[in-house]
N, C-alpha and C. Protein backbone atom coordinates (compact mmCIF):
# COMPACT_ATOMS: atom_id res chain seq x y z
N UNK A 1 0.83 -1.17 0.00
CA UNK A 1 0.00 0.00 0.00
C UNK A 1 0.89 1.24 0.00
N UNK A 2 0.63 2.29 -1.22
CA UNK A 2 1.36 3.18 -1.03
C UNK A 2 1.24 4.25 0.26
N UNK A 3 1.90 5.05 0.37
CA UNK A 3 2.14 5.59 1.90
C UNK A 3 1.31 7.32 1.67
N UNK A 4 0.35 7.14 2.08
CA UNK A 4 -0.45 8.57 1.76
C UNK A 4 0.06 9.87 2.86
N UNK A 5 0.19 10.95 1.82
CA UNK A 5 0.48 12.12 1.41
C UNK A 5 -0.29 13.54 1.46
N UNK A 6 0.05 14.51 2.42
CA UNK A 6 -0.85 15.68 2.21
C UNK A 6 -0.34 16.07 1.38
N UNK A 7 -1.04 16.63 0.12
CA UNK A 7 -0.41 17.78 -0.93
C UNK A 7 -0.93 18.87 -1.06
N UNK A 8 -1.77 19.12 -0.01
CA UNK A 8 -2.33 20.39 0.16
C UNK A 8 -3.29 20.90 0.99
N UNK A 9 -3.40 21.78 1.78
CA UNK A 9 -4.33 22.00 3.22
C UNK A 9 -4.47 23.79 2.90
N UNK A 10 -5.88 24.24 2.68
CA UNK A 10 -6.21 25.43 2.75
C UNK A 10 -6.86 26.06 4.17
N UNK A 11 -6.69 26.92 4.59
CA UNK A 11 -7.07 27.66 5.73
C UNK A 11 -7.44 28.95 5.65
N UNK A 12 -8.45 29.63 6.29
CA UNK A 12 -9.14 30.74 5.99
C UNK A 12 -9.23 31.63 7.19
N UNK A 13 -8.34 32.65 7.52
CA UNK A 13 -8.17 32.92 8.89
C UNK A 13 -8.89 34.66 8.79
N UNK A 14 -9.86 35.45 9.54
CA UNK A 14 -10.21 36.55 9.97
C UNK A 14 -9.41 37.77 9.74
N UNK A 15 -8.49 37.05 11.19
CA UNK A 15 -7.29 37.87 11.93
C UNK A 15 -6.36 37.63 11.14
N UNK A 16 -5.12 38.41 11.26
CA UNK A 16 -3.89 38.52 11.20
C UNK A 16 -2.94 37.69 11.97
N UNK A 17 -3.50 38.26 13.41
CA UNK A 17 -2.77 36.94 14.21
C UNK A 17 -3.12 36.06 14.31
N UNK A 18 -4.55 35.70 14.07
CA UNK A 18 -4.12 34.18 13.98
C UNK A 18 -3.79 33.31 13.23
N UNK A 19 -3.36 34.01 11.39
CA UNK A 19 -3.04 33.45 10.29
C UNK A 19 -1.36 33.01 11.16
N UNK A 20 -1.00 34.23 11.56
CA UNK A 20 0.83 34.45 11.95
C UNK A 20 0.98 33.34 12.79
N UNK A 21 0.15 32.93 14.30
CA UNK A 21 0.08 31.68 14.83
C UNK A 21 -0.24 30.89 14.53
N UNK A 22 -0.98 30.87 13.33
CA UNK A 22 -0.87 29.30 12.56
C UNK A 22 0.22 28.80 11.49
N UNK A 23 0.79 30.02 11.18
CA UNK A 23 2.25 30.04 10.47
C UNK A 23 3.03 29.47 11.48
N UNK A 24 3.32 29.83 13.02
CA UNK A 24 4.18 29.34 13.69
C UNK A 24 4.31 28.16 13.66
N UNK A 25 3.02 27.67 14.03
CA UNK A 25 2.53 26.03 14.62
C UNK A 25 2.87 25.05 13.33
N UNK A 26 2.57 25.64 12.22
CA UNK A 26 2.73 25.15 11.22
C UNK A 26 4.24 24.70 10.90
N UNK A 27 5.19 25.94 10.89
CA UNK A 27 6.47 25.65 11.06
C UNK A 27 7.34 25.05 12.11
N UNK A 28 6.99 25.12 13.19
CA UNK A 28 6.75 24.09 14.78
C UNK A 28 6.76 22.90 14.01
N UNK A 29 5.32 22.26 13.24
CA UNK A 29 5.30 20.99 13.28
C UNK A 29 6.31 20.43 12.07
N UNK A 30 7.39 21.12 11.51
CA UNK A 30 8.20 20.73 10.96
C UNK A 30 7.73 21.27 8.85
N UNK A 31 7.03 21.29 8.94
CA UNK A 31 6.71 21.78 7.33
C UNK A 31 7.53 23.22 7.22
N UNK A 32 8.18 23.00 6.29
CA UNK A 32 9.00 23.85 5.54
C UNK A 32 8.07 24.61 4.15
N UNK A 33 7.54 23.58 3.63
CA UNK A 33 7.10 23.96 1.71
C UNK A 33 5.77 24.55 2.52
N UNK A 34 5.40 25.74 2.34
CA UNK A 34 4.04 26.49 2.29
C UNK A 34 4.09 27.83 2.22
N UNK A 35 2.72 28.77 2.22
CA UNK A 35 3.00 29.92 1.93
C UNK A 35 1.57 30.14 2.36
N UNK A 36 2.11 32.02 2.67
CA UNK A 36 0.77 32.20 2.85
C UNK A 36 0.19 33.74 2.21
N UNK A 37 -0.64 34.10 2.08
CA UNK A 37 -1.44 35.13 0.86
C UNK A 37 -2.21 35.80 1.55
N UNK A 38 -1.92 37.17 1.74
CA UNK A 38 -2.76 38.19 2.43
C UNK A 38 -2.78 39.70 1.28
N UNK A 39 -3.51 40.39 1.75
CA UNK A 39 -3.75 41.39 0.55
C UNK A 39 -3.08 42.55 1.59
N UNK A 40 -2.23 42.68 2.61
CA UNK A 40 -1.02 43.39 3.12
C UNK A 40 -0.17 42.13 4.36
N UNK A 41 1.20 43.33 3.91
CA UNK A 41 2.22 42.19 4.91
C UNK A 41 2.24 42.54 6.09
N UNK A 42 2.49 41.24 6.56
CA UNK A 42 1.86 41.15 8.12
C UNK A 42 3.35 41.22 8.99
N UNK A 43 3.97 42.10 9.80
CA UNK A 43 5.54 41.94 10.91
C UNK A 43 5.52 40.75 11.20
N UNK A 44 6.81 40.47 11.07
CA UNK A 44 7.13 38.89 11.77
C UNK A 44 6.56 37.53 10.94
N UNK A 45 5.72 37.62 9.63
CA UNK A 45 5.36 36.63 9.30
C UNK A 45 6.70 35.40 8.53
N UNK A 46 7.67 36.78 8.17
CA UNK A 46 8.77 35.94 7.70
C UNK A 46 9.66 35.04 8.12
N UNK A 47 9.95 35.98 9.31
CA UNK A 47 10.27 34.98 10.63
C UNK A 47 9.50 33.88 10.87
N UNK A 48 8.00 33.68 11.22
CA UNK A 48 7.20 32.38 11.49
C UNK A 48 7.58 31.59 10.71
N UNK A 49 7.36 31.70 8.90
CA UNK A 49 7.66 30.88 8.03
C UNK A 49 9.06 30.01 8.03
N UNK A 50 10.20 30.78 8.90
CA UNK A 50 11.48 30.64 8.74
C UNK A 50 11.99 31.19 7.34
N UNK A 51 11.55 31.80 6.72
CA UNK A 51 12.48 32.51 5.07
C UNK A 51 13.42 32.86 5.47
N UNK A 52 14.96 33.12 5.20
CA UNK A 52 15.80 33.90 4.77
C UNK A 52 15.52 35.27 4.58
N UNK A 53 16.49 36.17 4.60
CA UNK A 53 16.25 37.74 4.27
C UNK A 53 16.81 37.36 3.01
N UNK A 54 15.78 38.29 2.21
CA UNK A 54 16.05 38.24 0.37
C UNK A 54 17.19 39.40 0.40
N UNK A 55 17.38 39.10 -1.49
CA UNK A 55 19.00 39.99 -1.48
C UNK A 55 18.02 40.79 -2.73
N UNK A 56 17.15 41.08 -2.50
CA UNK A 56 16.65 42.27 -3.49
C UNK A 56 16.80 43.47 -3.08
N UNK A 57 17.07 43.93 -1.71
CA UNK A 57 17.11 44.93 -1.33
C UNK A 57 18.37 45.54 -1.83
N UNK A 58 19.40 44.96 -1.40
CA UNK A 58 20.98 45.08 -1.89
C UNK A 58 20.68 45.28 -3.59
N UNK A 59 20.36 44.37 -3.63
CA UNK A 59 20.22 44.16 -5.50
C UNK A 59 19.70 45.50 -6.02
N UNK A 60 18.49 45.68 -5.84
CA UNK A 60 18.11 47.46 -5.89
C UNK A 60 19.00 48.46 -5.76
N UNK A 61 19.60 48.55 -4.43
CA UNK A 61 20.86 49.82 -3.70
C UNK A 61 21.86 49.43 -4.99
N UNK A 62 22.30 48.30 -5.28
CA UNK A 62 23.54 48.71 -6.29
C UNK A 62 23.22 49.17 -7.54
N UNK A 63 21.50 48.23 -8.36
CA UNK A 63 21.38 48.71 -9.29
C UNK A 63 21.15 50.32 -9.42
N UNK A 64 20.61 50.92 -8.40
CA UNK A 64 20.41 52.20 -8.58
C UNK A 64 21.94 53.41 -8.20
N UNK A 65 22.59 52.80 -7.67
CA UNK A 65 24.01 53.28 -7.76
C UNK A 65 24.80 53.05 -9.12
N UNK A 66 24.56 51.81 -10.00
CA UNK A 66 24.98 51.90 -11.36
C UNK A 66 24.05 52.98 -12.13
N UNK A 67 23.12 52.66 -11.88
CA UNK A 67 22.34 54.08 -12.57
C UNK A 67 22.59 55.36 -12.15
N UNK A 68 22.65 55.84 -11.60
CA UNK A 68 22.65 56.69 -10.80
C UNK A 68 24.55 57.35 -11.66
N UNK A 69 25.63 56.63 -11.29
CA UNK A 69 26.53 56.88 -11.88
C UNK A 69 26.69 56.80 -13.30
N UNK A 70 25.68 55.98 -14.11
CA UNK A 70 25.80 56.10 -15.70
C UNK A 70 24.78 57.34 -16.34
N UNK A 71 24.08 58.10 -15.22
CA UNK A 71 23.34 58.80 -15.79
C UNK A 71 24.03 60.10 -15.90
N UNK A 72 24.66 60.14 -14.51
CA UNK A 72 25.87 61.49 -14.13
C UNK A 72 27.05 61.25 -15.17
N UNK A 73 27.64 60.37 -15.56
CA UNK A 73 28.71 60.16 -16.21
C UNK A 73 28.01 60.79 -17.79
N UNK A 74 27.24 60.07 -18.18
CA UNK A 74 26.11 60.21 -19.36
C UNK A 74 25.89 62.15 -19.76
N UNK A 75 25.58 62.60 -18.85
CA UNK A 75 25.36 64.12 -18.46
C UNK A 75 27.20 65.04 -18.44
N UNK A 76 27.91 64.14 -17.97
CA UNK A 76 29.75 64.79 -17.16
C UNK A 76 29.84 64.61 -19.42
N UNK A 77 29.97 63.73 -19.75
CA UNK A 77 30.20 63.56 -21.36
C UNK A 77 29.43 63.80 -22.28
N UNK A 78 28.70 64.43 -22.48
CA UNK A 78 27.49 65.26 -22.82
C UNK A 78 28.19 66.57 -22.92
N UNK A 79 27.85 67.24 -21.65
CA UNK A 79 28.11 68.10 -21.59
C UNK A 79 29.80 69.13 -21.96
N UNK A 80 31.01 67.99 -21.20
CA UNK A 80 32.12 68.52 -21.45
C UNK A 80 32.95 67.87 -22.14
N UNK A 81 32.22 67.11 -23.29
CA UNK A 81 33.13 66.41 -23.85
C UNK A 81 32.56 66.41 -25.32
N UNK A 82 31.45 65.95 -26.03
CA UNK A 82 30.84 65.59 -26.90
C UNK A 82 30.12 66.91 -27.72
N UNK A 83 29.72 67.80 -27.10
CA UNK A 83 28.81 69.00 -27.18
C UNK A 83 29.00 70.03 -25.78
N UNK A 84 30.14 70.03 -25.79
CA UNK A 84 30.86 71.31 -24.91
C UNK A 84 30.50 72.93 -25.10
N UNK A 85 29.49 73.73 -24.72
CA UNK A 85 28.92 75.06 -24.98
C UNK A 85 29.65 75.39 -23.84
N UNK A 86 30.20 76.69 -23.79
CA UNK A 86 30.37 77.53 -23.13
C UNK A 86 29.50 78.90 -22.95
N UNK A 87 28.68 78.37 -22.28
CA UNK A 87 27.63 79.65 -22.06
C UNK A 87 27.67 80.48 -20.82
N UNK A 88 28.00 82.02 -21.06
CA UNK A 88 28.08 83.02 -20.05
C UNK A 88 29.42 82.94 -19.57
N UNK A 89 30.50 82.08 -19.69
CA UNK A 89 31.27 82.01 -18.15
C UNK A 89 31.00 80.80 -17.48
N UNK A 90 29.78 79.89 -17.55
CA UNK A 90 30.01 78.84 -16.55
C UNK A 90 30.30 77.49 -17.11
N UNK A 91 31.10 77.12 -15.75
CA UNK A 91 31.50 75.84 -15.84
C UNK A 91 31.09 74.62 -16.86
N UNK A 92 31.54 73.91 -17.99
CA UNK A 92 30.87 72.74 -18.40
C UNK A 92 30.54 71.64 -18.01
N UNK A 93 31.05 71.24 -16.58
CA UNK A 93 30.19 70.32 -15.87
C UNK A 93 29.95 71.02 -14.46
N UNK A 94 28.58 71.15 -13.66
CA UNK A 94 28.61 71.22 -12.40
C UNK A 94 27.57 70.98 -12.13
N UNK A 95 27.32 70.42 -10.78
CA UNK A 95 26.42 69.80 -10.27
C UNK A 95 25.07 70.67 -9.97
């Protein structure tokens, strides 16, 4: 006889906390694979689940520091290098 298997358990919770304490209990009783779906994020639910901290945050901060420097660089060669005007007296690059 093959050895039967939950592959799936839905739950429908009110509260907040008590979705988050059933996340605990849930992760308590050893289940790792699940997830849970609210229409805002709830403190601490990541923790219950046990997740990892994601690296999107980092991932963002650098991509926007490459941007951020190819747009200024983009503007620094533009301006004093490619199509250099000297208008009035001022400077061809300044911030």
């Amino acid at each position: 006889m093959a050895k039967k298997t939950v592959s799936g358990i839905v739950g429908f919770f009110k509260d907040d906390d008590a979705l988050l304490a059933a996340a605990k209990k849930t992760y308590a009783a050893g289940y790792r694979n699940f997830d849970t779906l609210t229409p805002f994020p709830i403190h601490g639910m990541d923790a219950a689940m046990g997740l990892k901290p994601s690296f999107i945050p980092w991932f963002t901060f650098i991509s926007g520091l490459i941007g951020c420097a190819f747009g200024l660089g983009m503007q620094w060669w533009t301006h004093s290098v490619s199509w250099a005007l000297n208008i009035g007296g001022k400077p061809l690059f300044s911030l």
